[in-house]
N, C-alpha and C. Protein backbone atom coordinates (compact mmCIF):
# COMPACT_ATOMS: atom_id res chain seq x y z
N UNK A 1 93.33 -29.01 -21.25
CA UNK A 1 94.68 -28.62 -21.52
C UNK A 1 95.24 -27.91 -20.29
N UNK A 2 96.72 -28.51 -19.97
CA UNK A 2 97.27 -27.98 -18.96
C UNK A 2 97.96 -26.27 -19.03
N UNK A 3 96.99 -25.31 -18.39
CA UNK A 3 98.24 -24.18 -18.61
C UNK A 3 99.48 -24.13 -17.81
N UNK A 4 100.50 -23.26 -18.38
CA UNK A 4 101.52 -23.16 -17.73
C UNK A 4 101.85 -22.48 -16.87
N UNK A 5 102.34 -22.97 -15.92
CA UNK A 5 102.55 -21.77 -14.78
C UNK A 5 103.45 -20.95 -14.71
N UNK A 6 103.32 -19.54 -14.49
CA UNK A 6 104.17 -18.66 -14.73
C UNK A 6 105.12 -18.16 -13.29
N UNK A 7 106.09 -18.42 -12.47
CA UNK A 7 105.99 -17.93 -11.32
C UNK A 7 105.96 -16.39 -11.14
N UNK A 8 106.60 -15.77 -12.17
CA UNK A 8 107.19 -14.15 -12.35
C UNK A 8 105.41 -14.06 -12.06
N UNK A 9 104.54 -14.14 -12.65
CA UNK A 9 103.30 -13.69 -13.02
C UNK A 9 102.41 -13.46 -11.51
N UNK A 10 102.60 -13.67 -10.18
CA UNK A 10 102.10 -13.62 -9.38
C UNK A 10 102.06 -11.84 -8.72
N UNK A 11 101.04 -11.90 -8.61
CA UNK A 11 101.62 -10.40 -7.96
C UNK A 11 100.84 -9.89 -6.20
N UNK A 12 101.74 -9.61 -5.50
CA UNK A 12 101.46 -9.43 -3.73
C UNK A 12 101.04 -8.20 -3.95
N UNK A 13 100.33 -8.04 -2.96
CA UNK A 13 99.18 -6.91 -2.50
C UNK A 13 100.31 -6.39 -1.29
N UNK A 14 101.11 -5.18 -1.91
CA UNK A 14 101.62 -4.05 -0.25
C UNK A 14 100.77 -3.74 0.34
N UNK A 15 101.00 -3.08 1.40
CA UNK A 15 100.27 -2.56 2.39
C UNK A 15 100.78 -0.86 2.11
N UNK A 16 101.94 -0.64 1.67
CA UNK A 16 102.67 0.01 1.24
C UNK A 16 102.74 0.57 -0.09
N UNK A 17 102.43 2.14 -0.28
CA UNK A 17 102.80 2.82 -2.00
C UNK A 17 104.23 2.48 -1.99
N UNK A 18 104.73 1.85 -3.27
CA UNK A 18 106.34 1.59 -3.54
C UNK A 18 106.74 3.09 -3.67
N UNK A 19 108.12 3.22 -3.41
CA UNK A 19 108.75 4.60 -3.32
C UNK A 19 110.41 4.20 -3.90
N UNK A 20 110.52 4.42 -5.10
CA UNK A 20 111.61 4.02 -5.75
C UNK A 20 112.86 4.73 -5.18
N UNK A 21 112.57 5.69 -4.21
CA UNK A 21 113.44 6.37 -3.77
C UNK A 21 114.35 5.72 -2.61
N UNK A 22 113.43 5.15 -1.85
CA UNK A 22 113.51 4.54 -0.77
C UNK A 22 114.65 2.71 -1.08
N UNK A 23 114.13 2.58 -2.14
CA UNK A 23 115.15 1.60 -3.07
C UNK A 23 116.64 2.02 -3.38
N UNK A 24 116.48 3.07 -3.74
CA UNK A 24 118.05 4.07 -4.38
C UNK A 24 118.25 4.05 -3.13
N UNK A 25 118.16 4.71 -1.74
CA UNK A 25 118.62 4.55 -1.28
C UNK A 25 119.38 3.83 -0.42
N UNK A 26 118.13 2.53 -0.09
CA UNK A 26 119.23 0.84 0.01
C UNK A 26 120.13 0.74 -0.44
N UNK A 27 120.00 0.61 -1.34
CA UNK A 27 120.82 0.93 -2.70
C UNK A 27 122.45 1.28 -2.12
N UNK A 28 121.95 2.14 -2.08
CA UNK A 28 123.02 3.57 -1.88
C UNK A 28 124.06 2.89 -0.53
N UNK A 29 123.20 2.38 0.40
CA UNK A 29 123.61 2.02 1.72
C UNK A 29 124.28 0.86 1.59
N UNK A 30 123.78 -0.02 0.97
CA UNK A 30 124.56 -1.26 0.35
C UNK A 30 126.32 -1.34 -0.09
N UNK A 31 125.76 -0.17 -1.13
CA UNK A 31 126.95 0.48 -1.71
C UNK A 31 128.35 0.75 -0.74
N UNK A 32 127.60 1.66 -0.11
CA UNK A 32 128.34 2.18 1.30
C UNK A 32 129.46 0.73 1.93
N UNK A 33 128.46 -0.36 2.01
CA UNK A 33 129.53 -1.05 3.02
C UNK A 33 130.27 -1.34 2.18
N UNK A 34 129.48 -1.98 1.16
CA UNK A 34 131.04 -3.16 -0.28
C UNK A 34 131.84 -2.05 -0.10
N UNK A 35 131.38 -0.85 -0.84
CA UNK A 35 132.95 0.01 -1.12
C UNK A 35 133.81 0.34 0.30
N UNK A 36 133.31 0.37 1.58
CA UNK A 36 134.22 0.11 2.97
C UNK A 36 134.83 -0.88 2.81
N UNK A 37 134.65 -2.21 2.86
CA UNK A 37 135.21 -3.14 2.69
C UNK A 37 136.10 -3.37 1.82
N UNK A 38 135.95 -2.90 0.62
CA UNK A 38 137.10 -3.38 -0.58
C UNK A 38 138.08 -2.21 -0.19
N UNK A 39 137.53 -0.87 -0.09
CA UNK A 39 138.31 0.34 0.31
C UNK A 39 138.37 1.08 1.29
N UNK A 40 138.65 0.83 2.74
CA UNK A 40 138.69 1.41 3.82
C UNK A 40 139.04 2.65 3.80
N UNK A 41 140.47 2.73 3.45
CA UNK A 41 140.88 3.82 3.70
C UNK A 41 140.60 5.20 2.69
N UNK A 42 139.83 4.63 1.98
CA UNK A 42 139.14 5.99 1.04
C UNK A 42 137.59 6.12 1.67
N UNK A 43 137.14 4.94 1.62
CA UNK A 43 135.47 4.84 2.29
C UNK A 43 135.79 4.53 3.51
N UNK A 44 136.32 4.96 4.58
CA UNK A 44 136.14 4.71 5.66
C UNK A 44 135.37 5.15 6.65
N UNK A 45 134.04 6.22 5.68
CA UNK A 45 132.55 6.46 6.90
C UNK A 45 131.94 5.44 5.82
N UNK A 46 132.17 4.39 5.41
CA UNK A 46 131.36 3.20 4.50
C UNK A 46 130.39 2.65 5.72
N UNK A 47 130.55 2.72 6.78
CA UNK A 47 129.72 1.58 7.70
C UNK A 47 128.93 2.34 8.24
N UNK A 48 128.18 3.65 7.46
CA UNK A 48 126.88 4.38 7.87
C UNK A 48 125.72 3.63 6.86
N UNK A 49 126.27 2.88 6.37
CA UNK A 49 125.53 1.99 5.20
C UNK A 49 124.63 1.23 6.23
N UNK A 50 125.45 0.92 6.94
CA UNK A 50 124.43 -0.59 7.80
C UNK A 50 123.78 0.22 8.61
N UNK A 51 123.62 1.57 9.01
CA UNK A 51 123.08 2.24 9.87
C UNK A 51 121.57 3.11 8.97
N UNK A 52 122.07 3.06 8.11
CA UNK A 52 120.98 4.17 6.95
C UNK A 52 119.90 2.93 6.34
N UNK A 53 120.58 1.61 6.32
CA UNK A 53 120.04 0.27 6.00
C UNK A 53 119.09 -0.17 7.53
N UNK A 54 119.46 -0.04 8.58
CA UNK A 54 118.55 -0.42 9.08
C UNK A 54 117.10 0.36 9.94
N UNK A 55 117.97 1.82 9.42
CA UNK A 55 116.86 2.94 9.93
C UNK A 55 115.83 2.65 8.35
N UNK A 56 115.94 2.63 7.23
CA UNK A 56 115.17 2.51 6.65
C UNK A 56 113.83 1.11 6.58
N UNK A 57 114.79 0.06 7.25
CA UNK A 57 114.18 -1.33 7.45
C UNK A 57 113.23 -1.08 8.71
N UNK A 58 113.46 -0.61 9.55
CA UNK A 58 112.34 -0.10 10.42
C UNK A 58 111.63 0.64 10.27
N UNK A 59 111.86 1.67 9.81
CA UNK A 59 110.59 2.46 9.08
C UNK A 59 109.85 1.77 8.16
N UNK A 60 110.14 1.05 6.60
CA UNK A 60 108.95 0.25 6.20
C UNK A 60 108.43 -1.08 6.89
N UNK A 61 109.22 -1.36 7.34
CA UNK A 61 108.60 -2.82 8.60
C UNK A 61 107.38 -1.88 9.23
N UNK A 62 107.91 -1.12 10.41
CA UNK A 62 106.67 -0.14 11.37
C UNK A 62 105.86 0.78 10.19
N UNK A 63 105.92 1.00 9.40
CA UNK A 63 105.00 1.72 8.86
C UNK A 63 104.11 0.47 7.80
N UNK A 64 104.10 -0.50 7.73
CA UNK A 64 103.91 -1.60 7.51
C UNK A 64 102.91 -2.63 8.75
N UNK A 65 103.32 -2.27 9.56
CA UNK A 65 102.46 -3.34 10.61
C UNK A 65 101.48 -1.90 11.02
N UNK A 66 101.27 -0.61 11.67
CA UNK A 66 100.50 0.03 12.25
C UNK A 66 99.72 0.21 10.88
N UNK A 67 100.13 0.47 9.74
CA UNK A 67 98.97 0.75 8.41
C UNK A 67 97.61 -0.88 8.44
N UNK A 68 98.74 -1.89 8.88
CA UNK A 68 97.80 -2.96 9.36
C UNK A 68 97.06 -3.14 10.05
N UNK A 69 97.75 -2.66 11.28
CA UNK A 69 96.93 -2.31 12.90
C UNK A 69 95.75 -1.57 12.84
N UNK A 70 95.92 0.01 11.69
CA UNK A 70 94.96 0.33 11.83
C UNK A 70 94.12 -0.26 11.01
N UNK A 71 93.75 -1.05 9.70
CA UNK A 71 92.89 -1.46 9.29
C UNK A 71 92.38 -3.04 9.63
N UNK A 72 92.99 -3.33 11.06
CA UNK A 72 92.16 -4.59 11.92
C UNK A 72 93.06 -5.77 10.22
N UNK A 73 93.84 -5.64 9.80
CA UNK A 73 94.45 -6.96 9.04
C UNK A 73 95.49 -7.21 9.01
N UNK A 74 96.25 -7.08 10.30
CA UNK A 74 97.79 -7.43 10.75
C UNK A 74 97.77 -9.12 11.11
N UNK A 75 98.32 -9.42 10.61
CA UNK A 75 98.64 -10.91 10.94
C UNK A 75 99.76 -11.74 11.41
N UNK A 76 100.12 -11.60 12.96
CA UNK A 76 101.23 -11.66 13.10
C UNK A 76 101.61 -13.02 12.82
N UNK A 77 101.04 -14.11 12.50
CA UNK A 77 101.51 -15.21 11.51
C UNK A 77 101.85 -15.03 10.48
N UNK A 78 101.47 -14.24 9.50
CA UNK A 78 101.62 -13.79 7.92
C UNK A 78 102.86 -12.98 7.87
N UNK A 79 103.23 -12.38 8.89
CA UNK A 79 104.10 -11.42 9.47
C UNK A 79 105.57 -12.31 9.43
N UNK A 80 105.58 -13.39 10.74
CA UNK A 80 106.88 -14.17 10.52
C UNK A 80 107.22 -14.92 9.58
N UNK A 81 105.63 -15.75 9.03
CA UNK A 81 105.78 -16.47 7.59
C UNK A 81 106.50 -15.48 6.71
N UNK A 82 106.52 -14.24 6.14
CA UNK A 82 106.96 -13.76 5.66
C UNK A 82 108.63 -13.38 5.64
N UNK A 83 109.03 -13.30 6.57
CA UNK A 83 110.18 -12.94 6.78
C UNK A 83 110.83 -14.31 7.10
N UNK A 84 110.28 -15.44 6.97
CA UNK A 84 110.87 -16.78 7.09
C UNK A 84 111.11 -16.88 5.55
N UNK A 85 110.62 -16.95 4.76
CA UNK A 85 110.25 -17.16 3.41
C UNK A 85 111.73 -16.43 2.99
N UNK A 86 111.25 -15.18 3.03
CA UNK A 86 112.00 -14.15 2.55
C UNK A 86 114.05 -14.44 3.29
N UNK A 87 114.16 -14.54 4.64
CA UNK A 87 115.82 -14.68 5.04
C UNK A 87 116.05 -15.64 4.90
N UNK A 88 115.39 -16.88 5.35
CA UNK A 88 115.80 -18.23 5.86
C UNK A 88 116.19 -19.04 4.80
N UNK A 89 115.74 -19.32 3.50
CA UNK A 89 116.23 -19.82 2.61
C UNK A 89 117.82 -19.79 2.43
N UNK A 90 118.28 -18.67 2.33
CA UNK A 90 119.46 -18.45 1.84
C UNK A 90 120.50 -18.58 2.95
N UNK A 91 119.99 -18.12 4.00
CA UNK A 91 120.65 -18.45 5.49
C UNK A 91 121.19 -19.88 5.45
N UNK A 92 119.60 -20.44 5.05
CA UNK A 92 120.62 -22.08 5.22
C UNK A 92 120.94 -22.53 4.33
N UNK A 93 121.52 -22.23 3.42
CA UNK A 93 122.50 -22.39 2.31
C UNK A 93 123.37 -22.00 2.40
N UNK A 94 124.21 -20.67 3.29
CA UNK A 94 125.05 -20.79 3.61
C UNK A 94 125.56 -21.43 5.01
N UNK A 95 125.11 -21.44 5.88
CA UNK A 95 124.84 -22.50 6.91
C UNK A 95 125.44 -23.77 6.41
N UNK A 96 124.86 -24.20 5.50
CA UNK A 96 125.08 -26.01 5.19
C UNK A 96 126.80 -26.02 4.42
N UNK A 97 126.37 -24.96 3.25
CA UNK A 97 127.83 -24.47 2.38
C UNK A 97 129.08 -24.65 3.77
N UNK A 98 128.84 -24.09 4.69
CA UNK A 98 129.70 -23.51 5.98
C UNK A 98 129.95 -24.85 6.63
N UNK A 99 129.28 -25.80 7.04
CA UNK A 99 129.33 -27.04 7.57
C UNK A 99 130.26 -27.81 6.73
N UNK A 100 129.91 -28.03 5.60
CA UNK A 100 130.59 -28.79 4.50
C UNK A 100 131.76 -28.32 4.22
N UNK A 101 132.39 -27.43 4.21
CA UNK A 101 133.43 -26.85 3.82
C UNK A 101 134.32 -26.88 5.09
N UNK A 102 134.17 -26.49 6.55
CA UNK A 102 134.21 -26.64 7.50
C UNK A 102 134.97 -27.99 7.90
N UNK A 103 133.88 -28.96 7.16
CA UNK A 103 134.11 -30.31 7.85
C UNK A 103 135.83 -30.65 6.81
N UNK A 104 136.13 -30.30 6.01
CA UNK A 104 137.28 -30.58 4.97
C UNK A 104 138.06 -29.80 5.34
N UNK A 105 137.94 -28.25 5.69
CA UNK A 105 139.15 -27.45 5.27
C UNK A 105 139.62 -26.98 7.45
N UNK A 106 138.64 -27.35 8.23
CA UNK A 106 138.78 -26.30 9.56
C UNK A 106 139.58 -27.60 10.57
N UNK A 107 140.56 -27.16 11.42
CA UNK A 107 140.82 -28.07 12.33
C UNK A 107 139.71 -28.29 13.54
N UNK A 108 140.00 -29.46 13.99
CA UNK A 108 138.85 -30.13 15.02
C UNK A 108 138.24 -29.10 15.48
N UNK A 109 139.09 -28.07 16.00
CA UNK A 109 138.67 -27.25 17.39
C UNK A 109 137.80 -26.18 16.64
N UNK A 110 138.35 -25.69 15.76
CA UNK A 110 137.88 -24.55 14.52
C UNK A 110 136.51 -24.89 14.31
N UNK A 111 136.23 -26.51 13.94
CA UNK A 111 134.97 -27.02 13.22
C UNK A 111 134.17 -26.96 14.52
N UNK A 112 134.62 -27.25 15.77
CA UNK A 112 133.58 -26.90 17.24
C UNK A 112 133.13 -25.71 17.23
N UNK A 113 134.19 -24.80 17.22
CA UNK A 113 134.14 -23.53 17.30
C UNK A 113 132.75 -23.08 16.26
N UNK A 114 133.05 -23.28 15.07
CA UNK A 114 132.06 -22.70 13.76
C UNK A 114 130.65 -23.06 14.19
N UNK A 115 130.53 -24.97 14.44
CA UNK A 115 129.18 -24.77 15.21
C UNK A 115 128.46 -24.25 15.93
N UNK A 116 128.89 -24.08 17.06
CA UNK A 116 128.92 -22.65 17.50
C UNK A 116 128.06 -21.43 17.12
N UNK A 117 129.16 -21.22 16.16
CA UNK A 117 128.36 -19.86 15.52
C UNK A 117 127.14 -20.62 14.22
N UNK A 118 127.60 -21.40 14.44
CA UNK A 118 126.25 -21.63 12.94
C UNK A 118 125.03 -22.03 13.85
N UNK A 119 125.08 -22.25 14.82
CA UNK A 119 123.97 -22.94 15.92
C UNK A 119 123.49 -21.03 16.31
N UNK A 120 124.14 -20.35 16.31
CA UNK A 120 123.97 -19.13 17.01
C UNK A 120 123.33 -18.11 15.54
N UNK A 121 123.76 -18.39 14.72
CA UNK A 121 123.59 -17.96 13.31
C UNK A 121 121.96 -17.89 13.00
N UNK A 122 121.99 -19.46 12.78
CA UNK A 122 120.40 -20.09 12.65
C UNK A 122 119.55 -19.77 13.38
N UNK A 123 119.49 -19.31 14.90
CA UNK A 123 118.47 -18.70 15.75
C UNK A 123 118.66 -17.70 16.13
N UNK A 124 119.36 -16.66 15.36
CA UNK A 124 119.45 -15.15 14.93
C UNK A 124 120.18 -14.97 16.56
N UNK A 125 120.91 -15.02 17.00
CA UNK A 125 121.79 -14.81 18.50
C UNK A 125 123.33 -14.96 18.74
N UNK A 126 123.46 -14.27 17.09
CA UNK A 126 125.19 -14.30 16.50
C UNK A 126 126.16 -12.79 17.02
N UNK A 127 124.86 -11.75 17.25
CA UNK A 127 125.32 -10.92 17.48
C UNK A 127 126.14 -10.72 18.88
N UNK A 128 125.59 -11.64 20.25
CA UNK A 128 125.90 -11.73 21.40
C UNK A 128 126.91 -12.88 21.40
N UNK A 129 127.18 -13.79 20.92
CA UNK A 129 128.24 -14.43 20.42
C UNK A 129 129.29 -13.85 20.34
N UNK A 130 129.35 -13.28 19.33
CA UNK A 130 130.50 -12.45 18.68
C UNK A 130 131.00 -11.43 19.60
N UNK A 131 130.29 -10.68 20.65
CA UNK A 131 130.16 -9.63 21.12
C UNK A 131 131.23 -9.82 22.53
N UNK A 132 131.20 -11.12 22.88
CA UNK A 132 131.84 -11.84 23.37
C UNK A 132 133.31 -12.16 23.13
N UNK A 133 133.23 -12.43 21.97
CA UNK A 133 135.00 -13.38 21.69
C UNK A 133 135.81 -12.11 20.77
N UNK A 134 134.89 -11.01 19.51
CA UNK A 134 136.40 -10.52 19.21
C UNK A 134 135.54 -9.19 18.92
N UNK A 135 136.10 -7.80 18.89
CA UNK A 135 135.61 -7.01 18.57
C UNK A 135 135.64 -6.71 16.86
N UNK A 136 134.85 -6.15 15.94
CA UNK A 136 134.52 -5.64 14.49
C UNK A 136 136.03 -5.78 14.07
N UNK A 137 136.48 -4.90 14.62
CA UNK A 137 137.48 -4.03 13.92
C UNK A 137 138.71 -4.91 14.59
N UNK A 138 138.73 -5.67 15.38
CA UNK A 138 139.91 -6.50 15.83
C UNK A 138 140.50 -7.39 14.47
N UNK A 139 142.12 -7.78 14.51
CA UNK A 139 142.95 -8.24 13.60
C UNK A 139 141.80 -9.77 13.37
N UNK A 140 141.98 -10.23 14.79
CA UNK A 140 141.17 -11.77 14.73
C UNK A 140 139.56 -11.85 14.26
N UNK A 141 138.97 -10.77 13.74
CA UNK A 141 137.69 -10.50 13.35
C UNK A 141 137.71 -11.40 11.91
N UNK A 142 138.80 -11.13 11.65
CA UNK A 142 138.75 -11.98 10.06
C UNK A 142 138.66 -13.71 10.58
N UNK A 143 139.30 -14.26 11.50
CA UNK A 143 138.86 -15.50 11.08
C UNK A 143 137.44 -16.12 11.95
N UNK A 144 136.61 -14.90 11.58
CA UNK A 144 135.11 -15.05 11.92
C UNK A 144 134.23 -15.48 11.09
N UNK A 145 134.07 -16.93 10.17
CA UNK A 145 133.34 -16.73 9.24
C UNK A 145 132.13 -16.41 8.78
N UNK A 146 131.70 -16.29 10.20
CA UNK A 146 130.42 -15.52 10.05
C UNK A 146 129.79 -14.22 11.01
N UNK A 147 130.88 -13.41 10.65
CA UNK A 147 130.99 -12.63 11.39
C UNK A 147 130.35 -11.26 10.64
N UNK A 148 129.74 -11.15 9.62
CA UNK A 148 128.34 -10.12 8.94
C UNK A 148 127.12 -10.62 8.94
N UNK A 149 126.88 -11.70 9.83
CA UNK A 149 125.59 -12.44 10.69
C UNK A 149 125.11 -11.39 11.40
N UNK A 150 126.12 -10.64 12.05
CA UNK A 150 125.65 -9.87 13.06
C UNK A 150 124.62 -9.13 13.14
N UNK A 151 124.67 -8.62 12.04
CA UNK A 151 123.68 -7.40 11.66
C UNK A 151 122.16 -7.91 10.96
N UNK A 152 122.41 -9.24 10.58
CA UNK A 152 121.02 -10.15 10.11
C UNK A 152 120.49 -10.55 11.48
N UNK A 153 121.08 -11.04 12.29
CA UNK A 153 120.57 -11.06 13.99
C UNK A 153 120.05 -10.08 14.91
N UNK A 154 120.33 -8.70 14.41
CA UNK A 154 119.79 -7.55 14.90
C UNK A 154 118.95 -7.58 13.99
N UNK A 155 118.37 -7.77 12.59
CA UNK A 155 117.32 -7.48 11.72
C UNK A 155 116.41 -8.65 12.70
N UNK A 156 116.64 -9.50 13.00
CA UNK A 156 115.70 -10.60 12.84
C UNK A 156 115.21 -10.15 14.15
N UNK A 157 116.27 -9.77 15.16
CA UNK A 157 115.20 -9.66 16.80
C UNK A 157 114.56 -8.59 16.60
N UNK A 158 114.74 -7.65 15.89
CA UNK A 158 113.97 -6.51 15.81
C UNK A 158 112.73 -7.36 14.67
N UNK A 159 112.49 -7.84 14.24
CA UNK A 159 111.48 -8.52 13.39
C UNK A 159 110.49 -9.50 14.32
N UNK A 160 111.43 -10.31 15.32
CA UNK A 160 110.44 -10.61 16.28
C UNK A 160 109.89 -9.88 17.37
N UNK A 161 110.59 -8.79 18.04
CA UNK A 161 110.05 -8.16 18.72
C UNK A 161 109.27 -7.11 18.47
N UNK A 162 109.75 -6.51 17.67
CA UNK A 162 108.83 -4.82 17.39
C UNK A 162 107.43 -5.46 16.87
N UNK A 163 107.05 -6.23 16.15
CA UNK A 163 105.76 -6.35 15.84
C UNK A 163 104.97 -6.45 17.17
N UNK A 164 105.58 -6.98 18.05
CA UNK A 164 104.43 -7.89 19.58
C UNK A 164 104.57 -6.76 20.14
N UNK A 165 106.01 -5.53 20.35
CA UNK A 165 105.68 -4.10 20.81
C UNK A 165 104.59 -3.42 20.32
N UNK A 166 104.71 -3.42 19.30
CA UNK A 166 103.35 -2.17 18.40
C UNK A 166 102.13 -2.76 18.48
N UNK A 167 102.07 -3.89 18.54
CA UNK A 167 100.99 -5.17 19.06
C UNK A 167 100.05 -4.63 20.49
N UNK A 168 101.01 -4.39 21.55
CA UNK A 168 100.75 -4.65 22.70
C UNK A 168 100.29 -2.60 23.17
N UNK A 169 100.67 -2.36 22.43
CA UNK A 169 101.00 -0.30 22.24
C UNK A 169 99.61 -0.05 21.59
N UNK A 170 99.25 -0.75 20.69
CA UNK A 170 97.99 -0.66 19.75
C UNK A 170 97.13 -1.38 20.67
N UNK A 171 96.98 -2.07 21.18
CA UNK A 171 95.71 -2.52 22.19
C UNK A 171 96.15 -1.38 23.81
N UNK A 172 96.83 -0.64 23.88
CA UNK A 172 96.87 -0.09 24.77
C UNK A 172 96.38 0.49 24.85
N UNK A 173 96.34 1.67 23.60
CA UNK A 173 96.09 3.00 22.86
C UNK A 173 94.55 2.60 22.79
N UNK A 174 94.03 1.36 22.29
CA UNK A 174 92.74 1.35 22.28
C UNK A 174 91.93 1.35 23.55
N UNK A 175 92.28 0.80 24.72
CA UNK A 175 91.74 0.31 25.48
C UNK A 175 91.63 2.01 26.28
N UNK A 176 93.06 2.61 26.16
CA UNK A 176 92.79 3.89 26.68
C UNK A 176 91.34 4.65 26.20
N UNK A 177 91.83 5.02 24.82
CA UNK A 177 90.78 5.86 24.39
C UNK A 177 89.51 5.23 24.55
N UNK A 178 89.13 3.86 24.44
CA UNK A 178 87.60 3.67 25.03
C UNK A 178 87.44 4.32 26.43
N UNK A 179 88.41 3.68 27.33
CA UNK A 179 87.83 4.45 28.86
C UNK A 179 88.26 6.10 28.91
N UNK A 180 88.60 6.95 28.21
CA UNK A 180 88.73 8.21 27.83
C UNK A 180 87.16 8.86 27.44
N UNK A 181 86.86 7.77 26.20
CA UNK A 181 85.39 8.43 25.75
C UNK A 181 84.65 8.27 26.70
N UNK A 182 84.39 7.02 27.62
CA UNK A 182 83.60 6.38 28.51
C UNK A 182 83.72 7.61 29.49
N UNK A 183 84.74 7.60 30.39
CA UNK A 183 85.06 9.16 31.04
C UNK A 183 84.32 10.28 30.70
N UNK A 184 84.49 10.28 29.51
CA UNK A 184 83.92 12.05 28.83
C UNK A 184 82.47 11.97 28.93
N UNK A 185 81.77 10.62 28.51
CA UNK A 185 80.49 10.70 28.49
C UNK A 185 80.08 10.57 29.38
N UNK A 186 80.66 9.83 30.89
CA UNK A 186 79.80 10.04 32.06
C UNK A 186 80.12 11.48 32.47
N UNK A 187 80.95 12.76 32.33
CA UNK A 187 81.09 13.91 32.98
C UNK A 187 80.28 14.68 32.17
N UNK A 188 79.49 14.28 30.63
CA UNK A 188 79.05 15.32 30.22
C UNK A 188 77.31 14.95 30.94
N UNK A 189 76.92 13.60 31.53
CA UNK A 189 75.20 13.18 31.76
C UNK A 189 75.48 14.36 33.04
């Protein structure tokens, strides 16, 4: 007899004690931008949201890879698999949504233009794009349609880089302290 598979029923091993607090406060930061956005001029310190959002995303990311580091089971394959799994799905769903809609509603130059950013989107390098043609807060910022990429492109290079930093910092740190002890024990013969 075939059992049924449950997907809810799976359960991942953290590396990490959950801290419900640390949730509320996403949370909280989340909060922060929608209500900027719908309401500027009442929430207009709303965009400490994306700042409180990504100081917290680096702290459980880095406190996440060195808890690894130190127990020798960091996997920096398991590492990007993960965060592929986890952004990329939905990325390219709006990606494709964006093409398709694009191709019906944007003039020629518009639909060049968008590729563009959806080509820049997809390999997380939207932020230097953008950085380029209009500023945040500029009138022409609105006909950016993907112009809150930005801040998923700063998540993602910081996702590829900081691991190979703490990577390269953690074999440093080791290599020191061996020739440290090595040191100590030839000055104490």
């Amino acid at each position: 007899m075939l059992k049924k598979l449950n997907i809810f029923d799976v359960h991942i091993q953290h590396s990490l004690i959950y801290n419900p607090y640390l949730d509320g406060l996403r949370g909280f930061s989340i909060l922060l931008v929608v209500l900027f956005h719908f309401f500027p001029e009442i929430f207009s310190f709303g965009f400490i949201g994306v700042d409180i959002f990504f100081l917290l995303s680096g702290y459980l990311i880095t406190n996440i890879i060195l808890s690894k580091l130190e127990n020798k089971k960091f996997s920096i394959k398991e590492f990007y698999r993960n965060r592929i799994r986890r952004l990329l799905p939905a990325l390219i769903v709006l990606l494709i949504f964006l093409i398709i809609f694009g191709f019906f509603f944007f003039f020629p130059s518009e639909y060049k233009n968008l590729g563009k950013h959806i080509k820049a989107s997809s390999l997380y390098y939207e932020n230097f794009i953008l950085i380029k043609e209009v500023g945040y807060w500029d009138i022409n910022a609105i006909k950016k349609p993907l112009l809150y990429l930005w801040s998923l492109s700063i998540e993602e290079q910081f996702y590829i880089f900081w691991p190979l930093y703490l990577i390269v910092l953690s074999k440093i740190r080791r290599i020191f302290f061996t020739v440290l002890v090595r040191v100590f024990k030839k000055s104490k013969k």
